[in-house]
C-alpha atoms as a PDB file:
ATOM      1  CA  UNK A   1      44.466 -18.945 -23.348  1.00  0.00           C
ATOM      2  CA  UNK A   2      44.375 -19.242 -26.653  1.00  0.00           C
ATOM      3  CA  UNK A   3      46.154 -23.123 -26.498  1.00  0.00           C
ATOM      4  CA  UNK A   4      43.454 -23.858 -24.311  1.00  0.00           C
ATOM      5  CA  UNK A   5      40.864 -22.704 -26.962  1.00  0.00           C
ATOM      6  CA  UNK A   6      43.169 -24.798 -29.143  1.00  0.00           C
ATOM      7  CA  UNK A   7      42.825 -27.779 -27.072  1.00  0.00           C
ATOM      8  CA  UNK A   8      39.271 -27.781 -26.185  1.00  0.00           C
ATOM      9  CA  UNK A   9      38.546 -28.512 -29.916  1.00  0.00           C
ATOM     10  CA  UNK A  10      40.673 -31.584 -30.361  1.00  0.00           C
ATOM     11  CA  UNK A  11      38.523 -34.455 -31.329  1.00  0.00           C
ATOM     12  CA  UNK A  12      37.464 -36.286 -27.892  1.00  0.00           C
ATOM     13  CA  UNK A  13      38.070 -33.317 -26.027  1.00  0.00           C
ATOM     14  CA  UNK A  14      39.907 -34.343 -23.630  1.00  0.00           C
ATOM     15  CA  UNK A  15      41.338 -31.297 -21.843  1.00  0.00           C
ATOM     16  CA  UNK A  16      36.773 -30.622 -21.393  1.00  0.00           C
ATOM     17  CA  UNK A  17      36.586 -33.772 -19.823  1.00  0.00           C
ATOM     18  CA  UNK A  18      40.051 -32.453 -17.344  1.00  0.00           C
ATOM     19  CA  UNK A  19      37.942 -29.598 -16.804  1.00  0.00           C
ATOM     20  CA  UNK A  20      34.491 -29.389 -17.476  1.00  0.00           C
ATOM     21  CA  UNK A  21      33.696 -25.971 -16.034  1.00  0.00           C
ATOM     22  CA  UNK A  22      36.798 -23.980 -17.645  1.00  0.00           C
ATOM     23  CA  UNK A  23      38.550 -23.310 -14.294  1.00  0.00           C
ATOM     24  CA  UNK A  24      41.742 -23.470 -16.202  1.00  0.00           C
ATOM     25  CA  UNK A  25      41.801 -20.092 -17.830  1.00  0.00           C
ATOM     26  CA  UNK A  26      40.562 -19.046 -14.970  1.00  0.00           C
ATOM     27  CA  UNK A  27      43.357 -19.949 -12.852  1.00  0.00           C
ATOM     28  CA  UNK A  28      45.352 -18.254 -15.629  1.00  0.00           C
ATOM     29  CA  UNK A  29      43.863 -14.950 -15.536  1.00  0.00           C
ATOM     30  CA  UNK A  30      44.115 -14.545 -11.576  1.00  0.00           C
ATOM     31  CA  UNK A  31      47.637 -15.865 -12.286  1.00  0.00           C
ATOM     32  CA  UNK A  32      48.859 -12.767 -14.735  1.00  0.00           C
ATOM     33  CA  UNK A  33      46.461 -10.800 -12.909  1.00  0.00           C
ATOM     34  CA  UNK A  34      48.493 -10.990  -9.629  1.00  0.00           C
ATOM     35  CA  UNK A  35      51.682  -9.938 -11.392  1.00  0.00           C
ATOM     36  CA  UNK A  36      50.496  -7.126 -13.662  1.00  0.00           C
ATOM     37  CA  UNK A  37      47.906  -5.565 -10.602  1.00  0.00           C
ATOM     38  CA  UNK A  38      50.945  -6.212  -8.089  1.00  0.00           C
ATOM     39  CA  UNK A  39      53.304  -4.476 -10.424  1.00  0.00           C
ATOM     40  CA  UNK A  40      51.580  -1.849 -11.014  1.00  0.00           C
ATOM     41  CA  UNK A  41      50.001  -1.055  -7.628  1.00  0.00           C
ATOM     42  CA  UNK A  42      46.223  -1.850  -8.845  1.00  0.00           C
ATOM     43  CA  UNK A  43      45.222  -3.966  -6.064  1.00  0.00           C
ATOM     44  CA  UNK A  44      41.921  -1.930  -4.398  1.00  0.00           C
ATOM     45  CA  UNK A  45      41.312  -2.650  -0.585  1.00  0.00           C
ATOM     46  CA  UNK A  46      39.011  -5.368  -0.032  1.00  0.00           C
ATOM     47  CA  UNK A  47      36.515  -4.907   2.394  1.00  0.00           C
ATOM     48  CA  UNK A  48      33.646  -6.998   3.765  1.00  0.00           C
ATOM     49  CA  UNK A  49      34.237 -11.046   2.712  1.00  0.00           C
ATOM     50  CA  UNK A  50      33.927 -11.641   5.975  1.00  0.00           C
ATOM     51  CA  UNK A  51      29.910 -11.577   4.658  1.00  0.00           C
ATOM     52  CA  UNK A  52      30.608 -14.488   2.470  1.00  0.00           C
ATOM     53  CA  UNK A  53      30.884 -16.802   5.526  1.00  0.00           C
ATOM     54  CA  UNK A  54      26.974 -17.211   5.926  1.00  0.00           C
ATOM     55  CA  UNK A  55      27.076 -19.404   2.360  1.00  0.00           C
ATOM     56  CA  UNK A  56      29.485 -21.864   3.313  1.00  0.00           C
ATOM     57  CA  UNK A  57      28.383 -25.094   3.611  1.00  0.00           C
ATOM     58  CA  UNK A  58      28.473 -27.160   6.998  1.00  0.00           C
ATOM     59  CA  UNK A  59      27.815 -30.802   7.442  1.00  0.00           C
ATOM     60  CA  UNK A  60      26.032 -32.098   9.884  1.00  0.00           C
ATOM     61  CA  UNK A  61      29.071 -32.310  12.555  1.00  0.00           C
ATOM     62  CA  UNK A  62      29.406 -28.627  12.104  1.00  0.00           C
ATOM     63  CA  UNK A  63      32.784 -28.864   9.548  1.00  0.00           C
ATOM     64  CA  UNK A  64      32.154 -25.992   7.067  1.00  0.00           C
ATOM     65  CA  UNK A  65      33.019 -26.698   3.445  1.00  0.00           C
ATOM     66  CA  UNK A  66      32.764 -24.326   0.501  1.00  0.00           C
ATOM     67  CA  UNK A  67      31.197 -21.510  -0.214  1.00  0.00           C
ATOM     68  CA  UNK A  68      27.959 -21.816  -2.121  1.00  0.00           C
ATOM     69  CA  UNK A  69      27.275 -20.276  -5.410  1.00  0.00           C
ATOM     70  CA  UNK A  70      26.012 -17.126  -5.916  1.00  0.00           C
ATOM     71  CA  UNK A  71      25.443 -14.526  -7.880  1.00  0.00           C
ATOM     72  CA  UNK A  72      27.775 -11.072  -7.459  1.00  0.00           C
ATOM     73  CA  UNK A  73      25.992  -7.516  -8.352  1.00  0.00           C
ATOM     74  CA  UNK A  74      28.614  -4.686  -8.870  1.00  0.00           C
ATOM     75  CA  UNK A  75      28.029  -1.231 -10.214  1.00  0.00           C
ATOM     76  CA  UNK A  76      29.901   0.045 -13.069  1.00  0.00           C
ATOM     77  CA  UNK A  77      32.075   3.278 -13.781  1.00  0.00           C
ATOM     78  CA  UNK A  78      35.366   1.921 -15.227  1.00  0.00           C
ATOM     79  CA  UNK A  79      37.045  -1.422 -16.688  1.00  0.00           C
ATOM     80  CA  UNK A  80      38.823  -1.750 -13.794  1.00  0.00           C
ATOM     81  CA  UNK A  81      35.509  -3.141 -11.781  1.00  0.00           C
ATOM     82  CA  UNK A  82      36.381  -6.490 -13.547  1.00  0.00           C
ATOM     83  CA  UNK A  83      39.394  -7.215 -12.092  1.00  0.00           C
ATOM     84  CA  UNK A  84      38.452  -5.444  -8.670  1.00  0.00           C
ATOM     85  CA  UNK A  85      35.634  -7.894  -8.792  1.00  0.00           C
ATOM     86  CA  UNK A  86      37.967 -11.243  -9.517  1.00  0.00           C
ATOM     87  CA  UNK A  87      39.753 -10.237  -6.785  1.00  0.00           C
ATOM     88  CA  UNK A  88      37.147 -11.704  -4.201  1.00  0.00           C
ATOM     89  CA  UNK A  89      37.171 -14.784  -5.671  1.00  0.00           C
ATOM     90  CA  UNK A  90      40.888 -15.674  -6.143  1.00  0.00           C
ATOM     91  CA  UNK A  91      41.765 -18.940  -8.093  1.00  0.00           C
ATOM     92  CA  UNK A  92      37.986 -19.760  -7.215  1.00  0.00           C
ATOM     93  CA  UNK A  93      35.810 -20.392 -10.148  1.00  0.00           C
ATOM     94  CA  UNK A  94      33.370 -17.591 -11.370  1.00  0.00           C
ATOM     95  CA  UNK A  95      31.535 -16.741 -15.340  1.00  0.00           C
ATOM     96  CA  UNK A  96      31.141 -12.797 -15.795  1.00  0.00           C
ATOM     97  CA  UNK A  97      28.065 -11.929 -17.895  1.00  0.00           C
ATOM     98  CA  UNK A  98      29.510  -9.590 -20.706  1.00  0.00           C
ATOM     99  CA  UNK A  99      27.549  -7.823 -23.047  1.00  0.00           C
ATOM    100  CA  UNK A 100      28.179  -9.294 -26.700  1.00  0.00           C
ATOM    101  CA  UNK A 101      29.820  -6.338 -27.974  1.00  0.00           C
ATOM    102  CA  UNK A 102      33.212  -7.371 -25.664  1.00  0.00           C
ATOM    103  CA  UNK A 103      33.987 -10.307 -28.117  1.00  0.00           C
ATOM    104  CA  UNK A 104      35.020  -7.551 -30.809  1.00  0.00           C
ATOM    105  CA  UNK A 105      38.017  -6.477 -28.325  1.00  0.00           C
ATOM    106  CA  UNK A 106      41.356  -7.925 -28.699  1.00  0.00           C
ATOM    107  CA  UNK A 107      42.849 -10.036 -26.550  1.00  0.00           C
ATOM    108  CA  UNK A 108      39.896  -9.618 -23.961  1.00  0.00           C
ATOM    109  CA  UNK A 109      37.221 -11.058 -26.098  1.00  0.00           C
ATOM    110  CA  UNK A 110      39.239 -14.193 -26.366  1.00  0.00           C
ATOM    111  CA  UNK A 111      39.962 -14.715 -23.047  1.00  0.00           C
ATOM    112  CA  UNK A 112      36.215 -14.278 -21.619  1.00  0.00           C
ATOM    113  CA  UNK A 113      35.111 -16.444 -24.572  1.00  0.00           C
ATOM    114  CA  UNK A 114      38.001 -18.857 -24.072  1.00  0.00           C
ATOM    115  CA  UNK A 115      37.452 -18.722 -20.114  1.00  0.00           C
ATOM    116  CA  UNK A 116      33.333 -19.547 -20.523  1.00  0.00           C
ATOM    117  CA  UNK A 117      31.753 -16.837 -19.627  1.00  0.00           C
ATOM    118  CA  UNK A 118      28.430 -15.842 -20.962  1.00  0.00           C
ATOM    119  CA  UNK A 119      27.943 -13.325 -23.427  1.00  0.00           C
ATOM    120  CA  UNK A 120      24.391 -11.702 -23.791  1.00  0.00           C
ATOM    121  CA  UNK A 121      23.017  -9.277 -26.885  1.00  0.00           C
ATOM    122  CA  UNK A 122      20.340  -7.492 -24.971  1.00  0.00           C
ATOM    123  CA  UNK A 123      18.706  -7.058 -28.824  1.00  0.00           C
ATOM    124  CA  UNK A 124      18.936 -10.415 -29.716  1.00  0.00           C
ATOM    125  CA  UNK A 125      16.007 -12.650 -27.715  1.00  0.00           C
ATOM    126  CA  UNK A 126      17.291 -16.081 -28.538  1.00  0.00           C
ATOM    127  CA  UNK A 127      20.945 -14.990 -27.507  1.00  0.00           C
ATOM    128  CA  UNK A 128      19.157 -13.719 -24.042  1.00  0.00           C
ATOM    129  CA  UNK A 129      17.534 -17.097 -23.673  1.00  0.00           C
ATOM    130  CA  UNK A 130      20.668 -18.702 -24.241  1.00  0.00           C
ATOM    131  CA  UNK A 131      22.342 -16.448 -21.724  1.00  0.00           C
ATOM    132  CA  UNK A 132      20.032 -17.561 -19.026  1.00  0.00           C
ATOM    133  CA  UNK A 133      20.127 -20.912 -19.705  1.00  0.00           C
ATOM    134  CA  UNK A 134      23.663 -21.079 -19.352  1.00  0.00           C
ATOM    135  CA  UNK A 135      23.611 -18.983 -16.027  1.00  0.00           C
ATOM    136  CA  UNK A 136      21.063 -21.190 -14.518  1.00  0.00           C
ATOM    137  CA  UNK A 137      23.381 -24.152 -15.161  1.00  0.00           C
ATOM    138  CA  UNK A 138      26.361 -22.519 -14.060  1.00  0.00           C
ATOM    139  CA  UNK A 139      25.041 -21.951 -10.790  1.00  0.00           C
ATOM    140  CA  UNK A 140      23.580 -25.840 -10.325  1.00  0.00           C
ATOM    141  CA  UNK A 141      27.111 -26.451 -11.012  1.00  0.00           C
ATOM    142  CA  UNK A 142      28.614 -24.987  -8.464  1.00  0.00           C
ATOM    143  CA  UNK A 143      30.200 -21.861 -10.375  1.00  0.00           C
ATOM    144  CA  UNK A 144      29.479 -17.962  -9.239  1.00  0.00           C
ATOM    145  CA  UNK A 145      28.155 -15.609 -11.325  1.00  0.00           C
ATOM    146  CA  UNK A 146      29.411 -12.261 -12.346  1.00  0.00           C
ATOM    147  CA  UNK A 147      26.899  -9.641 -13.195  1.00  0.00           C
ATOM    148  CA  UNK A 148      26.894  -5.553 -14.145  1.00  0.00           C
ATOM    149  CA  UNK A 149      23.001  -5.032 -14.003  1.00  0.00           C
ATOM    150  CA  UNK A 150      23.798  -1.340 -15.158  1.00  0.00           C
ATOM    151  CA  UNK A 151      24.363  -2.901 -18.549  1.00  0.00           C
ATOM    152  CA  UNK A 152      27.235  -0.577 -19.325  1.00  0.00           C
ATOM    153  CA  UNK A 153      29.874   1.786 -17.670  1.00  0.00           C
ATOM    154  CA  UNK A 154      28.605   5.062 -16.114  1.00  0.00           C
ATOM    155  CA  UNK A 155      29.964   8.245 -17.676  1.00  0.00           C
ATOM    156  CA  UNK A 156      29.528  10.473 -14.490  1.00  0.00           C
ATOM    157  CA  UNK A 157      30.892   7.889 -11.941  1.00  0.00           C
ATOM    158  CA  UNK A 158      27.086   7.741 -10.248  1.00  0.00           C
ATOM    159  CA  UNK A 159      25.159   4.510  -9.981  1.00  0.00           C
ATOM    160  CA  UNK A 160      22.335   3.881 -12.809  1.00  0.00           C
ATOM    161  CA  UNK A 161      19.125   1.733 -12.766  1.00  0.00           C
ATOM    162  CA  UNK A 162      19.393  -1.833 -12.776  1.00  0.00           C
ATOM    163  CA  UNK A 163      17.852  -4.110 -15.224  1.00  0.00           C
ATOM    164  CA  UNK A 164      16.406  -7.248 -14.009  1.00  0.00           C
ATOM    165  CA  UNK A 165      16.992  -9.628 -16.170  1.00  0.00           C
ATOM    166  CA  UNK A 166      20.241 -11.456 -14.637  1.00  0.00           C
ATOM    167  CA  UNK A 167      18.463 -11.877 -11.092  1.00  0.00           C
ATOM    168  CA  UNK A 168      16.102 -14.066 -12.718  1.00  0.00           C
ATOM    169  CA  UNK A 169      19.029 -16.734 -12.996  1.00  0.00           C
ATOM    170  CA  UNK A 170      19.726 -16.436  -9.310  1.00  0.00           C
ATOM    171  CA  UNK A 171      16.126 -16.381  -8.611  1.00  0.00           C
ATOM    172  CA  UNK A 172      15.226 -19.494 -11.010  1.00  0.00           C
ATOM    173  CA  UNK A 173      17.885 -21.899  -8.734  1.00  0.00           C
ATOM    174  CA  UNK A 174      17.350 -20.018  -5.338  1.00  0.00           C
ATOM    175  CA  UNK A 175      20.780 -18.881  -5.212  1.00  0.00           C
ATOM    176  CA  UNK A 176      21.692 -15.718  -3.034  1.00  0.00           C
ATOM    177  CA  UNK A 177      23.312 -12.585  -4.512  1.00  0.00           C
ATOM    178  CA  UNK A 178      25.905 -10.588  -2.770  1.00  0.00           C
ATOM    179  CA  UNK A 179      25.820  -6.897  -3.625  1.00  0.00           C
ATOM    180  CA  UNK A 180      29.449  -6.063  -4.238  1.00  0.00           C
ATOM    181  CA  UNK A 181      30.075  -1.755  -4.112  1.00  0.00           C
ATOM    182  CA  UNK A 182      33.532  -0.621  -5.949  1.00  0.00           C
ATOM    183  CA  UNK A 183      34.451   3.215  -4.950  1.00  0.00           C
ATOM    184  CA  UNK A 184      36.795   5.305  -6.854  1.00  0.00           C
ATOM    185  CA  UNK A 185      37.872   2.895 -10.065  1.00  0.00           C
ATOM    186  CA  UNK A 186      37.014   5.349 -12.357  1.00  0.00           C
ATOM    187  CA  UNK A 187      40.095   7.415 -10.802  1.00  0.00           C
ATOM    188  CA  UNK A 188      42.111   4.642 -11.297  1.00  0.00           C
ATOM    189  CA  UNK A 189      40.777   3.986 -14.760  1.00  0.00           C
ATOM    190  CA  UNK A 190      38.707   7.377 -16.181  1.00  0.00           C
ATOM    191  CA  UNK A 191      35.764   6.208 -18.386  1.00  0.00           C
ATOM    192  CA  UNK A 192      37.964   7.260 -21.508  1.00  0.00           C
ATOM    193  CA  UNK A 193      41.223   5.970 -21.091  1.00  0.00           C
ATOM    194  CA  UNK A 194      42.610   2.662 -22.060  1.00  0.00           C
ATOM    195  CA  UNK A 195      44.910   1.748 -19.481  1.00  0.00           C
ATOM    196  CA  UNK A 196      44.648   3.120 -15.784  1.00  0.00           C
ATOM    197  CA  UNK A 197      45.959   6.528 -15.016  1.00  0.00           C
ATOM    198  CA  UNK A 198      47.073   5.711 -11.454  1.00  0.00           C
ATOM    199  CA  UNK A 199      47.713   2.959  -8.811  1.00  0.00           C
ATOM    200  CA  UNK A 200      45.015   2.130  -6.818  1.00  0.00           C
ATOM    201  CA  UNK A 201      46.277   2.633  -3.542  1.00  0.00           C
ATOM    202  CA  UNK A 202      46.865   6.571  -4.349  1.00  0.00           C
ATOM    203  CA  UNK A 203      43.958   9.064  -3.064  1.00  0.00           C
ATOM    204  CA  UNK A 204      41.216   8.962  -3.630  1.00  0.00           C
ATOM    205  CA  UNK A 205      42.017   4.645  -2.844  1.00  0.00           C
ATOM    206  CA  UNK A 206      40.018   1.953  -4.217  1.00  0.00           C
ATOM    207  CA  UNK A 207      37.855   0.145  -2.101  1.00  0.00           C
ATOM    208  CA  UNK A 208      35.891  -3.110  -3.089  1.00  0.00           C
ATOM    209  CA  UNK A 209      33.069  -3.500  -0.365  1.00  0.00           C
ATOM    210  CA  UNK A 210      31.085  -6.729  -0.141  1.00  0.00           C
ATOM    211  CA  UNK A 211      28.225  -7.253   1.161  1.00  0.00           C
ATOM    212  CA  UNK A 212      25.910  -9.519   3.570  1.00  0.00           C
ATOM    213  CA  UNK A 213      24.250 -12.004   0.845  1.00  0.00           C
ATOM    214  CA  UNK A 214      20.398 -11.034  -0.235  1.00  0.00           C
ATOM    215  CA  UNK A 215      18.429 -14.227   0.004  1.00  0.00           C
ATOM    216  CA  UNK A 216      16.022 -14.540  -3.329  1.00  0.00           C
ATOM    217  CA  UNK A 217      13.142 -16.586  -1.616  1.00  0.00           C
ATOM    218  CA  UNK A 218       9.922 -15.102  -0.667  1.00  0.00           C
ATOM    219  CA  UNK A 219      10.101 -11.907  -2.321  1.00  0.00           C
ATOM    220  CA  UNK A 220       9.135 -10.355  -5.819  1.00  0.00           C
ATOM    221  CA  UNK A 221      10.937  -9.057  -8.567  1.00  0.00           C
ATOM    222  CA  UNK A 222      10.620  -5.284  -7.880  1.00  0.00           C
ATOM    223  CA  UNK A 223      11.454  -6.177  -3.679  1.00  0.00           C
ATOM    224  CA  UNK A 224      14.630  -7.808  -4.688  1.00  0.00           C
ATOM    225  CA  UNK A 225      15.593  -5.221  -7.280  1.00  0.00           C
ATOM    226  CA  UNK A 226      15.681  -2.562  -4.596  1.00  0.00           C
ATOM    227  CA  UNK A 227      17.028  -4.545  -1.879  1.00  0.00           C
ATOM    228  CA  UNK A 228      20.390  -5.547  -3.881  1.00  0.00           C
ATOM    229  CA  UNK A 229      20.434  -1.532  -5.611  1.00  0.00           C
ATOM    230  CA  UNK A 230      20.064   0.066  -2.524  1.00  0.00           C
ATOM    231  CA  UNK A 231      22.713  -2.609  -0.223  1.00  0.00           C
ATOM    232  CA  UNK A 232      25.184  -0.933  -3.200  1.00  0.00           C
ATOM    233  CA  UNK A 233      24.371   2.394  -3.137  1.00  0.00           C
ATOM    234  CA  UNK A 234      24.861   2.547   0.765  1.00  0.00           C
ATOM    235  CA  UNK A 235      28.047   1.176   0.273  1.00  0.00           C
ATOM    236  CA  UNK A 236      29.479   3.848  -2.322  1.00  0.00           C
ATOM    237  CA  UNK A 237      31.295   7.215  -1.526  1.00  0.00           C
ATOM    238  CA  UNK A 238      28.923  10.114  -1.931  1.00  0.00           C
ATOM    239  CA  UNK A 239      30.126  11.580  -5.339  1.00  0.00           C
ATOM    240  CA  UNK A 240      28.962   7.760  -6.791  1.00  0.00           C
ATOM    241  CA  UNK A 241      25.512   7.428  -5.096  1.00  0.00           C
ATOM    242  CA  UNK A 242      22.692   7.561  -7.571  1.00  0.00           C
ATOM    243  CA  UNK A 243      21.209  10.787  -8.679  1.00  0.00           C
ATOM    244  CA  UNK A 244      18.020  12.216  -6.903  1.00  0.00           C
ATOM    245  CA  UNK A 245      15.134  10.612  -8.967  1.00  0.00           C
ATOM    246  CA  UNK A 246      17.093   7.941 -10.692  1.00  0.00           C
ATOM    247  CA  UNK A 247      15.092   5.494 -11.397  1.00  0.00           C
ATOM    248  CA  UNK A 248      15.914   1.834  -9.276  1.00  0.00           C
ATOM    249  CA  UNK A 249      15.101  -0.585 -11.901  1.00  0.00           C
ATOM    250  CA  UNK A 250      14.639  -0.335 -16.139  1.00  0.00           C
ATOM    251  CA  UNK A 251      13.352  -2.799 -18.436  1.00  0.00           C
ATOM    252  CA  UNK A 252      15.680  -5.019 -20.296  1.00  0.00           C
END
C-alpha cells in the first residue's frame, strides 16, 4: 500500500493513469484479507446477494453485464463490520466513507487513504462538501459506496438513528442503496477490544444479510430514511434491533 502511495506521486503519474479509480489497493486488501479472515476463521455467512441481481445491467438482447453502482447501508457495533462488509464485494471496486478521525490509526489510516476512500469531519462543512462531491463522482464512475449512517460504533450492540447526510449522494445520481444487516460482530470483535476475541463461525455465528435494493426516486428524505433503517433492523437478531423510542433519523 504504501508503494502505491509512493507511486501515485511520481511526476506524470503514471500508475493514476493504470488505474484511475484506485482498484489496486483494493485488490490488495481483499487479497490479505482472504488469508488473515481464512486463517483465522473470520469469514461471517453471507446471506442474501442473490438481491444484488436486480442492478445488473442487461443489453438489449437480454446478456446481463455488471452490477450497477450503489450505495451499501450497514449498521455498526464492532470493527469487524468493515471487512464483513468487503466481503460482498470481492476484488470488485468499492470507497468506504470513514469518519476523519480513522486517518490518526496506524496502518489503517494509510490504507483507506492510500485505497481512496472518502474521509468526512462531520464538524468541518467544507470537508463535508468535499465528501459529497467525491461520493457523487464515485458513483457516476461506476464505483460502490460504503456507508455507516450511525456515524460511529454502538456500545450496546443495538441499532442507532441514522443521519442523512450520505443518502443525499445516492439520491443526487439516482443510484439505489442496498441495506446490508451484520448480526453478532460485536461477539466476534467486543466494542473494546483490538483484535477479535473469537472466529466467526463459533455461536453466536456471524451473519452478513443483504438486502433487496431501495430505489431513491420518487420519494423524500424522511420516506427513504425509514425505508433503508427499518429493511436493517428487520434483518438483525433481536438483542441488536433498535431500542423502543429510538429515534429513526438525527441531524448531521
Amino acid at each position: 500500500m504504501t508503494l502505491y502511495g509512493v507511486l501515485r506521486k511520481m511526476p506524470g503519474d503514471l500508475l493514476g493513469k493504470i488505474d484511475p479509480f484506485r482498484r489496486i489497493p483494493i485488490c490488495i486488501g481483499y487479497a490479505w484479507g482472504l488469508v488473515v479472515m481464512t486463517f483465522f476463521g473470520l469469514w461471517a455467512k453471507l446471506e442474501g446477494r442473490e438481491n444484488l441481481e436486480v442492478l445488473r445491467e442487461v443489453d438489449a438482447n437480454g446478456k446481463k453485464g455488471k452490477l450497477k453502482p450503489a450505495m451499501y447501508v450497514a449498521n455498526h457495533c464492532s470493527w469487524m463490520d468493515i471487512p464483513f462488509v468487503c466481503q460482498i464485494f470481492g476484488f470488485l471496486n468499492y470507497k468506504i466513507i470513514a469518519k476523519a478521525e480513522l486517518l490518526k490509526v496506524p496502518i489503517l489510516g494509510k490504507a483507506i487513504q492510500v485505497g481512496g476512500h472518502i474521509f468526512l469531519d462531520r464538524t468541518n462543512r467544507k470537508s463535508q462538501m468535499t465528501a459529497f462531491k467525491s461520493g457523487v463522482q464515485c458513483l457516476k464512475d461506476g464505483v460502490n459506496l460504503v456507508t455507516f449512517p450511525e456515524g460511529t460504533r454502538s456500545k450496546n450492540s443495538r441499532m442507532g438513528s441514522f443521519k442523512m447526510g450520505a443518502f443525499k449522494m445516492a439520491q443526487a445520481v439516482g443510484a439505489s442503496i442496498v441495506p446490508v444487516s451484520i448480526s453478532y460482530a460485536d461477539k466476534v470483535q467486543p466494542l473494546d477490544y483490538a483484535f477479535p476475541a473469537k472466529p466467526s463461525a463459533w455461536s453466536p455465528k456471524a451473519v452478513i444479510k443483504v438486502g433487496k435494493p431501495i430505489s431513491t426516486e420518487g420519494v423524500s428524505d424522511d420516506e427513504l430514511l425509514e425505508k433503508v433503517w427499518n429493511a436493517i433492523a428487520d434483518g438483525l437478531p433481536e438483542s441488536q434491533k433498535p431500542s423502543p423510542g429510538t429515534p429513526v433519523g438525527v441531524k448531521n
